[in-house]
C-alpha atoms as a PDB file:
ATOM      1  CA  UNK A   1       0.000   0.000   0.000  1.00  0.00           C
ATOM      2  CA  UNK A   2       1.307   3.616  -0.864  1.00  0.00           C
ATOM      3  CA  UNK A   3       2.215   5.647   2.188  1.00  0.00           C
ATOM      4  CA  UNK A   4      -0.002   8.517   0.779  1.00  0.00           C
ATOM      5  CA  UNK A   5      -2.978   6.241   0.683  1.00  0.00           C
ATOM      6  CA  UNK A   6      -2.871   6.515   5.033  1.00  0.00           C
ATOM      7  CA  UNK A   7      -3.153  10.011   5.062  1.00  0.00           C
ATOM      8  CA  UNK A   8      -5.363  12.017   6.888  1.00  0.00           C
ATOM      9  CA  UNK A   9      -7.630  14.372   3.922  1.00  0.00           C
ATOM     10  CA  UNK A  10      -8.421  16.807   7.565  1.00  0.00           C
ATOM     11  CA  UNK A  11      -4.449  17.062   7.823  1.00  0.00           C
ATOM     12  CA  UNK A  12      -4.503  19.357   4.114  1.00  0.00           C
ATOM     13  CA  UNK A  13      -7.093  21.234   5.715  1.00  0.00           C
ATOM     14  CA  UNK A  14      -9.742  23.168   3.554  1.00  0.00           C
ATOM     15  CA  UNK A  15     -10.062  24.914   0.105  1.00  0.00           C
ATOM     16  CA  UNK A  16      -8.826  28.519   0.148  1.00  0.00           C
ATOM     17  CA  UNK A  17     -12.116  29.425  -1.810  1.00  0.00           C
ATOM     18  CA  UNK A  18     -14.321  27.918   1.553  1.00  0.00           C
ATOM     19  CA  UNK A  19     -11.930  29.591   4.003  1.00  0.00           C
ATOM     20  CA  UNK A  20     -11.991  33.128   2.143  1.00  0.00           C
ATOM     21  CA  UNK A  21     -16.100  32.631   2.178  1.00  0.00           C
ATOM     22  CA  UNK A  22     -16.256  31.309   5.746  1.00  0.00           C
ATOM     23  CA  UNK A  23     -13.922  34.790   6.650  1.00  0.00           C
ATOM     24  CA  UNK A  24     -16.930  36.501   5.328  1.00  0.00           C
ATOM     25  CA  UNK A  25     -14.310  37.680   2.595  1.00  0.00           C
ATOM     26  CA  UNK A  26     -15.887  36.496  -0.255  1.00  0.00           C
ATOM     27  CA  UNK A  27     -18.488  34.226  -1.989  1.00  0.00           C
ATOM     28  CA  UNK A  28     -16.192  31.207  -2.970  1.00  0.00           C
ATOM     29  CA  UNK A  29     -17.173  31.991  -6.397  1.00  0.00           C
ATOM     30  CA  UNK A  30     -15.732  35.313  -5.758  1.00  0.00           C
ATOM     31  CA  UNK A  31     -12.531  34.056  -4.139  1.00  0.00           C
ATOM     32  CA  UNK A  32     -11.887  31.806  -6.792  1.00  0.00           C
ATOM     33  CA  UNK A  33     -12.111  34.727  -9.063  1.00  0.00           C
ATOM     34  CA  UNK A  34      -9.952  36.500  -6.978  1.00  0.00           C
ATOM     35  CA  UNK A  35      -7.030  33.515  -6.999  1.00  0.00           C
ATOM     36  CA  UNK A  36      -7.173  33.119 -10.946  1.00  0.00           C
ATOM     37  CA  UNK A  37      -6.723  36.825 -11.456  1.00  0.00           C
ATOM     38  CA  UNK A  38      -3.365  36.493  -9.024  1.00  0.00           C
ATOM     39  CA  UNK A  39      -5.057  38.798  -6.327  1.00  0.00           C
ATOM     40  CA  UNK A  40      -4.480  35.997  -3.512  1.00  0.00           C
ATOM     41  CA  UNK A  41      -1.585  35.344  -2.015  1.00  0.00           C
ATOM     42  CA  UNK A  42      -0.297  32.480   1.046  1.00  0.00           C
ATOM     43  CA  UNK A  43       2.603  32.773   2.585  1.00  0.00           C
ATOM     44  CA  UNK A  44       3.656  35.571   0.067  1.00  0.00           C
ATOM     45  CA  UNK A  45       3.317  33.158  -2.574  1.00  0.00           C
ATOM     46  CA  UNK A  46       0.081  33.447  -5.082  1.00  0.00           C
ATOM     47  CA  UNK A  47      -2.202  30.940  -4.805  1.00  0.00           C
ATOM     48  CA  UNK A  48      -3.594  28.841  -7.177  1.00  0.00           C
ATOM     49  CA  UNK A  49      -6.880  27.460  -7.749  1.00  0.00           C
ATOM     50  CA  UNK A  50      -8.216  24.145  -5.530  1.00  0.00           C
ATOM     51  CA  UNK A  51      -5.487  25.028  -3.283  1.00  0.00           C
ATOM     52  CA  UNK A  52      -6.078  23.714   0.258  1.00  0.00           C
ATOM     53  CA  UNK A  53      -4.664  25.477   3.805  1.00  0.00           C
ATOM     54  CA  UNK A  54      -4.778  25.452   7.313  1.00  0.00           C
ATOM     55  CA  UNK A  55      -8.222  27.071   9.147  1.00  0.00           C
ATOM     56  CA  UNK A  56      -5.694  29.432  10.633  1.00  0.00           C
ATOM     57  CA  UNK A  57      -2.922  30.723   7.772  1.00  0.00           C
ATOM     58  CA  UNK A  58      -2.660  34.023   6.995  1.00  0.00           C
ATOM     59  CA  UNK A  59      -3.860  35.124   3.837  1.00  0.00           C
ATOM     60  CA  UNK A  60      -2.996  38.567   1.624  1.00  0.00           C
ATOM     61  CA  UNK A  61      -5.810  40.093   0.100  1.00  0.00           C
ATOM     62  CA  UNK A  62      -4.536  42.749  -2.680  1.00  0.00           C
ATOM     63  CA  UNK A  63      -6.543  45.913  -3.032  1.00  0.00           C
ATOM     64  CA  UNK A  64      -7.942  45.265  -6.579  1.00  0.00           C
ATOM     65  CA  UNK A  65      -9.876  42.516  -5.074  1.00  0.00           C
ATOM     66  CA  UNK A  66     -11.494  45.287  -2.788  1.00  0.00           C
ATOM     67  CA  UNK A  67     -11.692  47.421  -5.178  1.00  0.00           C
ATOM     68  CA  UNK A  68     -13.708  45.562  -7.544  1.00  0.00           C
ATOM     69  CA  UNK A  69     -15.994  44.152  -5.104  1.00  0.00           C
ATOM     70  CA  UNK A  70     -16.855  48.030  -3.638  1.00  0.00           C
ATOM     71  CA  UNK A  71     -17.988  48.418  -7.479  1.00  0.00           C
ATOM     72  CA  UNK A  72     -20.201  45.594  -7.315  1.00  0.00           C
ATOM     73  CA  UNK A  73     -24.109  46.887  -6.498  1.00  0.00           C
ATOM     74  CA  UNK A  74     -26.857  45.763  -4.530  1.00  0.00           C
ATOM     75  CA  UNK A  75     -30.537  46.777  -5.381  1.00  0.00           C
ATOM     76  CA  UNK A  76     -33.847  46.632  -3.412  1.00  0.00           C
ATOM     77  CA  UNK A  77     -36.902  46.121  -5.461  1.00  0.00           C
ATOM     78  CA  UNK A  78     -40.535  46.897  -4.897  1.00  0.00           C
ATOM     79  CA  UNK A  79     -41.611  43.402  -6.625  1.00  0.00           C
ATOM     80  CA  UNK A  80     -44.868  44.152  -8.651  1.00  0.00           C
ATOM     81  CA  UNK A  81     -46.929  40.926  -8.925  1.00  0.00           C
ATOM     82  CA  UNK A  82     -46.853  39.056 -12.504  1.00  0.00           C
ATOM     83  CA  UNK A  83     -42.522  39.160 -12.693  1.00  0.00           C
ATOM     84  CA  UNK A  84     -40.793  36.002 -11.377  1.00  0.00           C
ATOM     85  CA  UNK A  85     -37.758  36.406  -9.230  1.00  0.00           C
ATOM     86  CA  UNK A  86     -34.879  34.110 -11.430  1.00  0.00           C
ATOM     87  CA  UNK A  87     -35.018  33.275 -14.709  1.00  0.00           C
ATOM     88  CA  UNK A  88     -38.255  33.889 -17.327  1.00  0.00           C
ATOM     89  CA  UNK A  89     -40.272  31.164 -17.014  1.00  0.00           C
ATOM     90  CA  UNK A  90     -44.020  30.452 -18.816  1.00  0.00           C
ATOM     91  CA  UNK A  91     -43.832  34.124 -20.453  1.00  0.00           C
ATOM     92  CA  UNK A  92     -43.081  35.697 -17.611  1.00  0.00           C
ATOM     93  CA  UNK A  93     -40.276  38.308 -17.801  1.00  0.00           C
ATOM     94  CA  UNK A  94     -38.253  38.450 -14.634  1.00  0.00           C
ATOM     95  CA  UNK A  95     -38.088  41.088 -12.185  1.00  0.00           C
ATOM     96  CA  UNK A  96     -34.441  42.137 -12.987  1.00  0.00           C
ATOM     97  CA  UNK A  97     -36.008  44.090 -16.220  1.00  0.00           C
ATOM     98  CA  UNK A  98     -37.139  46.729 -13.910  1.00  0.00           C
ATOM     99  CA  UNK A  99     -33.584  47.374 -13.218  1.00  0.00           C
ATOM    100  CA  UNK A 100     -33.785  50.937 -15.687  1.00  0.00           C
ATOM    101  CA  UNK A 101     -32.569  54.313 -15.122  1.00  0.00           C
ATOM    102  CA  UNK A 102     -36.208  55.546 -15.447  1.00  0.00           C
ATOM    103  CA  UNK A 103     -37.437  53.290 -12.598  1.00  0.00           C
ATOM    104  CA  UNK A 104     -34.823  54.215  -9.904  1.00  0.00           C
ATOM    105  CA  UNK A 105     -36.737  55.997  -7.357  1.00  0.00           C
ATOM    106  CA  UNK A 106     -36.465  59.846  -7.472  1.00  0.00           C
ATOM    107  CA  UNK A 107     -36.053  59.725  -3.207  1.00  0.00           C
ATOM    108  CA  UNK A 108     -33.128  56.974  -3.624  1.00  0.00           C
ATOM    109  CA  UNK A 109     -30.337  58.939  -2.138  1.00  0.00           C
ATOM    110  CA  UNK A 110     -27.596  56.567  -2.492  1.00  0.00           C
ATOM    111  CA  UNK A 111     -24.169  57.990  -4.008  1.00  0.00           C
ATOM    112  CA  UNK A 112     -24.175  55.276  -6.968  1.00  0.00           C
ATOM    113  CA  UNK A 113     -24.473  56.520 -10.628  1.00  0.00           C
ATOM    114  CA  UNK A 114     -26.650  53.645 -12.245  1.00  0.00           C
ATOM    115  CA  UNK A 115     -25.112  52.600 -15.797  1.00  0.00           C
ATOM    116  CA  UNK A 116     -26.249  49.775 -17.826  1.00  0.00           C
ATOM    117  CA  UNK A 117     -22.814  47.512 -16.512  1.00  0.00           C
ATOM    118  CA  UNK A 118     -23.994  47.080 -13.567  1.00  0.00           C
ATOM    119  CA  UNK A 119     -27.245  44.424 -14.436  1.00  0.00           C
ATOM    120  CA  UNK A 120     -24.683  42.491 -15.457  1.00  0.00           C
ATOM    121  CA  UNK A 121     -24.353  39.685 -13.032  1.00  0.00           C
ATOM    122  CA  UNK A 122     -27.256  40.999 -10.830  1.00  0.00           C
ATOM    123  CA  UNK A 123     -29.067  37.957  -9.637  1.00  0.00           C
ATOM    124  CA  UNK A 124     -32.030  37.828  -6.781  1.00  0.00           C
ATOM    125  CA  UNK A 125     -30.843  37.073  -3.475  1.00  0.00           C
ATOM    126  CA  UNK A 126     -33.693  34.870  -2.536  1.00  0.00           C
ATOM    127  CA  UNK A 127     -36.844  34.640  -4.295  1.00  0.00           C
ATOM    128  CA  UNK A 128     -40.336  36.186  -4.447  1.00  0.00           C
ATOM    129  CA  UNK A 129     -43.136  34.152  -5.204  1.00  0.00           C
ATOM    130  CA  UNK A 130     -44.876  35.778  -8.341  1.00  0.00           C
ATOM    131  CA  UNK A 131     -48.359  36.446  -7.451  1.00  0.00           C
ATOM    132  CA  UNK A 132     -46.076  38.216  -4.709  1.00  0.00           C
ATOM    133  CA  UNK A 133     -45.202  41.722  -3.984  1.00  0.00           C
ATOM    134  CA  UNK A 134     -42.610  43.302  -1.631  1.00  0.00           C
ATOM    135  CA  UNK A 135     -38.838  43.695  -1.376  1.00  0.00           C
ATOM    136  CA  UNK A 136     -36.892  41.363  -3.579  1.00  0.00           C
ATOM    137  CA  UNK A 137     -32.665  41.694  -3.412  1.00  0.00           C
ATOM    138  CA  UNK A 138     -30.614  41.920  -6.669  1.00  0.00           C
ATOM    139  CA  UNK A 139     -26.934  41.467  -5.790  1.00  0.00           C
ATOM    140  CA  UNK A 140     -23.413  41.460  -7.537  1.00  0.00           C
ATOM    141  CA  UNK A 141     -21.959  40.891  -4.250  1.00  0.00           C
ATOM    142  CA  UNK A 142     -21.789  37.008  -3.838  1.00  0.00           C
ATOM    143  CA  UNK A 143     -21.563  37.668   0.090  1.00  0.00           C
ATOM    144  CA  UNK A 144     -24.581  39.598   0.706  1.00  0.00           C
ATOM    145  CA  UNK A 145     -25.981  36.176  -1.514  1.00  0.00           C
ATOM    146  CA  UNK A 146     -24.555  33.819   0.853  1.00  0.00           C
ATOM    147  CA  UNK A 147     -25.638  35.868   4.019  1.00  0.00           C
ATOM    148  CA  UNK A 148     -29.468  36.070   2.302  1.00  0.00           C
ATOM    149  CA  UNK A 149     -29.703  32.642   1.020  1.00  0.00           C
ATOM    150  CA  UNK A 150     -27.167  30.244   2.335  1.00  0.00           C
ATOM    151  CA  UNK A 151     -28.273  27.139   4.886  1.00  0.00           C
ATOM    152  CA  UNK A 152     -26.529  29.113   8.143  1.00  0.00           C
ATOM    153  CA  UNK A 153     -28.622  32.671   6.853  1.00  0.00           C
ATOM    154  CA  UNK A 154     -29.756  34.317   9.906  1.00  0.00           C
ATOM    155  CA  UNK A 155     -31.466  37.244   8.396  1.00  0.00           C
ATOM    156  CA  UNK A 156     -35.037  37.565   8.847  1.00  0.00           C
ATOM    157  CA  UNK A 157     -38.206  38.100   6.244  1.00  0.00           C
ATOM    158  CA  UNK A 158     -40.995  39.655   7.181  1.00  0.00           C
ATOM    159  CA  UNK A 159     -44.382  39.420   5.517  1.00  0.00           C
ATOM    160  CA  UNK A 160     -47.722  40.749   5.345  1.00  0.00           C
ATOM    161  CA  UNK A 161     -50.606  38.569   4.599  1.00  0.00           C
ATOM    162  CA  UNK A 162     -53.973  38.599   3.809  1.00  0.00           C
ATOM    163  CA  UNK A 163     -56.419  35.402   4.395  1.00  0.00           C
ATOM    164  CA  UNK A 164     -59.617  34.495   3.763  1.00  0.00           C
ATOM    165  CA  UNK A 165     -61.722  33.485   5.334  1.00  0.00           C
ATOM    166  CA  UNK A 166     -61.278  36.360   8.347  1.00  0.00           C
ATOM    167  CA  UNK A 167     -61.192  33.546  11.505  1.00  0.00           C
ATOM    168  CA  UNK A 168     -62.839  33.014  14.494  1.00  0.00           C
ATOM    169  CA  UNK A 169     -60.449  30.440  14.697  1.00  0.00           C
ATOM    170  CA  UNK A 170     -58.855  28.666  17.573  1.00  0.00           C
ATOM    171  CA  UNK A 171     -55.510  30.016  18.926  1.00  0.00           C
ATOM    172  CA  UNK A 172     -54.079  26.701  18.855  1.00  0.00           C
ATOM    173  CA  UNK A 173     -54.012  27.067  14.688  1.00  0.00           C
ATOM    174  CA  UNK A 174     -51.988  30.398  15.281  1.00  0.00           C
ATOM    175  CA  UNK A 175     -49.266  28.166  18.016  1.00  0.00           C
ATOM    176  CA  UNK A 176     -49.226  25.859  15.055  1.00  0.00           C
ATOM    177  CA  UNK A 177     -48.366  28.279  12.574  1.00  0.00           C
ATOM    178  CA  UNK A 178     -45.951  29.482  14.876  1.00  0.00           C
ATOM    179  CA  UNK A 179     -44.220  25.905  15.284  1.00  0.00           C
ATOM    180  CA  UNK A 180     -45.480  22.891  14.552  1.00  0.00           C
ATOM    181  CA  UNK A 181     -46.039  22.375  10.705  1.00  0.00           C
ATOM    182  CA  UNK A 182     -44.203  20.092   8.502  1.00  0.00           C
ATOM    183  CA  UNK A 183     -43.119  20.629   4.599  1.00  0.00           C
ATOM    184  CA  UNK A 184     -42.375  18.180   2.280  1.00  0.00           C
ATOM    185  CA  UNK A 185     -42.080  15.674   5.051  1.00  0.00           C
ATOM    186  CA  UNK A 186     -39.409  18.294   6.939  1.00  0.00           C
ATOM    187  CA  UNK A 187     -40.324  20.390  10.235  1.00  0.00           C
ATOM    188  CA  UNK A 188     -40.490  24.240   9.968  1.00  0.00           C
ATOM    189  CA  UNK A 189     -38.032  26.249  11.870  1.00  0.00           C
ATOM    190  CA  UNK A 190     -40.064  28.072  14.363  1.00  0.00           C
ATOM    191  CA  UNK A 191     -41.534  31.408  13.088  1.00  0.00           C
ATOM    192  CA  UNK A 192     -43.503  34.362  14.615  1.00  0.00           C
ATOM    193  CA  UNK A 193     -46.213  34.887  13.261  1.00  0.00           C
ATOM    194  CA  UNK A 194     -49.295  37.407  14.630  1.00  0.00           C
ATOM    195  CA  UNK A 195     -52.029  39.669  13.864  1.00  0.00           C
ATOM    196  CA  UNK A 196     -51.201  42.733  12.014  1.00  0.00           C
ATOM    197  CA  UNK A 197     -54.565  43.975  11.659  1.00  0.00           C
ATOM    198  CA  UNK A 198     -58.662  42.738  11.144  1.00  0.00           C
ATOM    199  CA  UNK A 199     -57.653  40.746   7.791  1.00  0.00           C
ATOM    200  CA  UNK A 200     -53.548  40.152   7.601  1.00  0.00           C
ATOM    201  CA  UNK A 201     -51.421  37.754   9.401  1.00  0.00           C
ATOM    202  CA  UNK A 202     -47.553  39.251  10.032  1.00  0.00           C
ATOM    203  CA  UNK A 203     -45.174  36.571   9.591  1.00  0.00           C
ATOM    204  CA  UNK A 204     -41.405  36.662  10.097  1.00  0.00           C
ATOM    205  CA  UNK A 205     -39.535  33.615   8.998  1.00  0.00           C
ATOM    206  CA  UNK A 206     -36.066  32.916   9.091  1.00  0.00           C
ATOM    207  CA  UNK A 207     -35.889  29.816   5.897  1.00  0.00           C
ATOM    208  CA  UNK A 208     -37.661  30.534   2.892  1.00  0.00           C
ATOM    209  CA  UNK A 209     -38.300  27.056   1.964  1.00  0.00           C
ATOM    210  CA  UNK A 210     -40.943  26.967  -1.692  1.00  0.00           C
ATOM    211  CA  UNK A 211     -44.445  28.687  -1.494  1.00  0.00           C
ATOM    212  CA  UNK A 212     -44.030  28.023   2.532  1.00  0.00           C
ATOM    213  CA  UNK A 213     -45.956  30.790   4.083  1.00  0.00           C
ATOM    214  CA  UNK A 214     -49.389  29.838   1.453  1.00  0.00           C
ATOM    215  CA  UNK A 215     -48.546  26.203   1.905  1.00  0.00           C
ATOM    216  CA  UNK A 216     -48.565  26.821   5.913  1.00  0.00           C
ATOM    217  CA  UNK A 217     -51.720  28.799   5.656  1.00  0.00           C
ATOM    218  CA  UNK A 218     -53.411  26.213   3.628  1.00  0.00           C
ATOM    219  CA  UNK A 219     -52.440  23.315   6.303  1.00  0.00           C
ATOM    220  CA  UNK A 220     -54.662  25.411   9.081  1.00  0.00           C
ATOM    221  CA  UNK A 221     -57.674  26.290   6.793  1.00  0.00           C
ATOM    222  CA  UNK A 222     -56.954  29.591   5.731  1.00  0.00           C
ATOM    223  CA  UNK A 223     -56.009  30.931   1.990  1.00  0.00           C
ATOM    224  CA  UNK A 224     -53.948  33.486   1.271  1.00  0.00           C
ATOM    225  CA  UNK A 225     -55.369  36.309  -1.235  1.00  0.00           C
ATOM    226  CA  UNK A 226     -52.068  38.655  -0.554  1.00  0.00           C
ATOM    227  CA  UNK A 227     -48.285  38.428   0.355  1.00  0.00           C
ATOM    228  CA  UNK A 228     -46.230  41.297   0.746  1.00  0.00           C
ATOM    229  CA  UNK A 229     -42.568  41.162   2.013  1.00  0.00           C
ATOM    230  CA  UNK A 230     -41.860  44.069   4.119  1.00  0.00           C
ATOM    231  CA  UNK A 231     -38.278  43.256   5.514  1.00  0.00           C
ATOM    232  CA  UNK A 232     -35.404  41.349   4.932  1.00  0.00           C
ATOM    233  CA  UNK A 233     -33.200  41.604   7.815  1.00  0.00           C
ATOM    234  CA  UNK A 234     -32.814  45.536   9.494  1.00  0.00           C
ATOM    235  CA  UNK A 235     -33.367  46.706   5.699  1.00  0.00           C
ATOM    236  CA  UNK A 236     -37.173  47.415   5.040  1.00  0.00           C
ATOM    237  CA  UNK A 237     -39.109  48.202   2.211  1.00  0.00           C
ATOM    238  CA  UNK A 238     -40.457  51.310   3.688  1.00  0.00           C
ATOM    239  CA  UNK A 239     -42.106  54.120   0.767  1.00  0.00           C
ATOM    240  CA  UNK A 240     -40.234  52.488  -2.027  1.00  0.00           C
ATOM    241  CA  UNK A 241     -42.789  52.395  -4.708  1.00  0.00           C
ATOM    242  CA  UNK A 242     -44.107  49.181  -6.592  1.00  0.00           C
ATOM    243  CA  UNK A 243     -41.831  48.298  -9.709  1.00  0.00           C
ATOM    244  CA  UNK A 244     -39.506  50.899  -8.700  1.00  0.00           C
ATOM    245  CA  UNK A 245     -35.880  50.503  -6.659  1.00  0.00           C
ATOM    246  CA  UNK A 246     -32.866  51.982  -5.098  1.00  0.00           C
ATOM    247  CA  UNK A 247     -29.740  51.211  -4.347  1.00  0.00           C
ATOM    248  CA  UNK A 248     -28.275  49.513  -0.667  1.00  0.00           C
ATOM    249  CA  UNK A 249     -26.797  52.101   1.421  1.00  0.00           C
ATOM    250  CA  UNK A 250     -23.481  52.019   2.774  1.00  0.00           C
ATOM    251  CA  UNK A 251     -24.643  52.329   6.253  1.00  0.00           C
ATOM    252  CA  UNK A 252     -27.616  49.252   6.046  1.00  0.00           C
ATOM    253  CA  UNK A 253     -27.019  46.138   6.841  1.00  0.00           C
ATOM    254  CA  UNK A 254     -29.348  42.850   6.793  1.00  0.00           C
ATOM    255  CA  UNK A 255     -27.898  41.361   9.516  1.00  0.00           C
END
């Protein structure tokens, strides 16, 4: 038996691409970006792509990788129902389109200069249902995807619903709604969920698992004839107006 065949995978320790994402650097998408343009380096010496390191090495960042990923821009959407979030699907155009200079929103008073570069590459950071409305994410930055949308994402989504019929129903449907409910054969995480007003439910979820808040209405008797997403995170929809957007400010944060 070769020698090499005993040895521990652990003891090479981890891509640089994972460690640079787990850093909160970059996406590893990103990073690996970063390594094939040269803009990585371990030790002092460049690194090169599938290269694997120790949890704790110190790695040089050079300022062109900052640089570039300062340039890359991250827009909140008012959702309008009838666009899908990803990709055109069935004849439906996606909302990305309404990503114009005529639909920025005259209050938006973010420094950025929109020009037509920067849709390229924009992709939703977590998805909208679309007979949905609310605040969708478009993103350049593969981190503020991975903090949105990856398993470990802690930020949470708030929603306003509407249901019919208007209940006189028992509070144990509202604990279940709270925790309780399975999808797909999996167990929710738990979720807050309360009365907003007369006719809408306020939920606030932190997984955004397919159709889930309908689906979870639908399990306790109740149909949902409006969704609006309200926050993601600290960042909130606020007066932005439907099909129009702005860009993230420095100072906001999702999480």
């Amino acid at each position: 038996m070769n020698q090499s065949d005993n040895k521990d995978p652990s003891a090479e320790g981890m891509r640089l691409s994972k460690l640079l994402a787990e850093r909160g650097l970059a996406s590893r998408r990103e990073a690996d970006e970063w390594i094939e343009a040269g803009w990585v380096k371990v030790g002092g010496v460049p690194a090169v792509l599938g290269q694997r390191v120790q949890p704790d090495v110190v790695v040089e960042i050079d300022p062109a990788a900052r640089q570039q990923q300062a340039q890359r821009v991250t827009v909140l959407l008012h959702k309008p129902m009838g666009y899908v979030s990803g990709q055109a699907e069935d004849g439906y155009e996606p909302a990305s389109v309404l990503f114009t200079a005529t639909n920025r929103w005259r209050e938006d008073k973010a420094p950025q200069r929109f020009h037509p570069g920067q849709q390229r590459g924009l992709a939703p950071a977590g998805r909208l249902d679309i007979d949905s409305t609310g605040l969708l994410v478009l993103t350049q930055d593969g981190r503020i995807a991975k903090l949105l949308i990856g398993e470990d994402s802690r930020a949470e989504k708030e929603y306003l619903v509407r249901v019919q019929p208007l209940p006189a129903w028992a509070p144990e449907k509202l604990a279940l709604l709270q925790h309780g409910l399975s999808l797909d054969d999996k167990a929710l995480k738990p979720a807050r969920v309360s009365w907003a007003n007369e006719d809408q439910l306020r939920f606030v979820l932190r997984e955004g698992r397919k159709r889930q808040i309908r689906r979870m209405c639908e399990l306790v008797g109740l149909k949902v004839t409006g969704l609006k997403r309200v926050r993601i995170g600290s960042v909130v929809l606020g007066k932005l107006p439907v099909g129009q957007w702005r860009y993230l400010r420095p100072d906001e944060r999702f999480v």
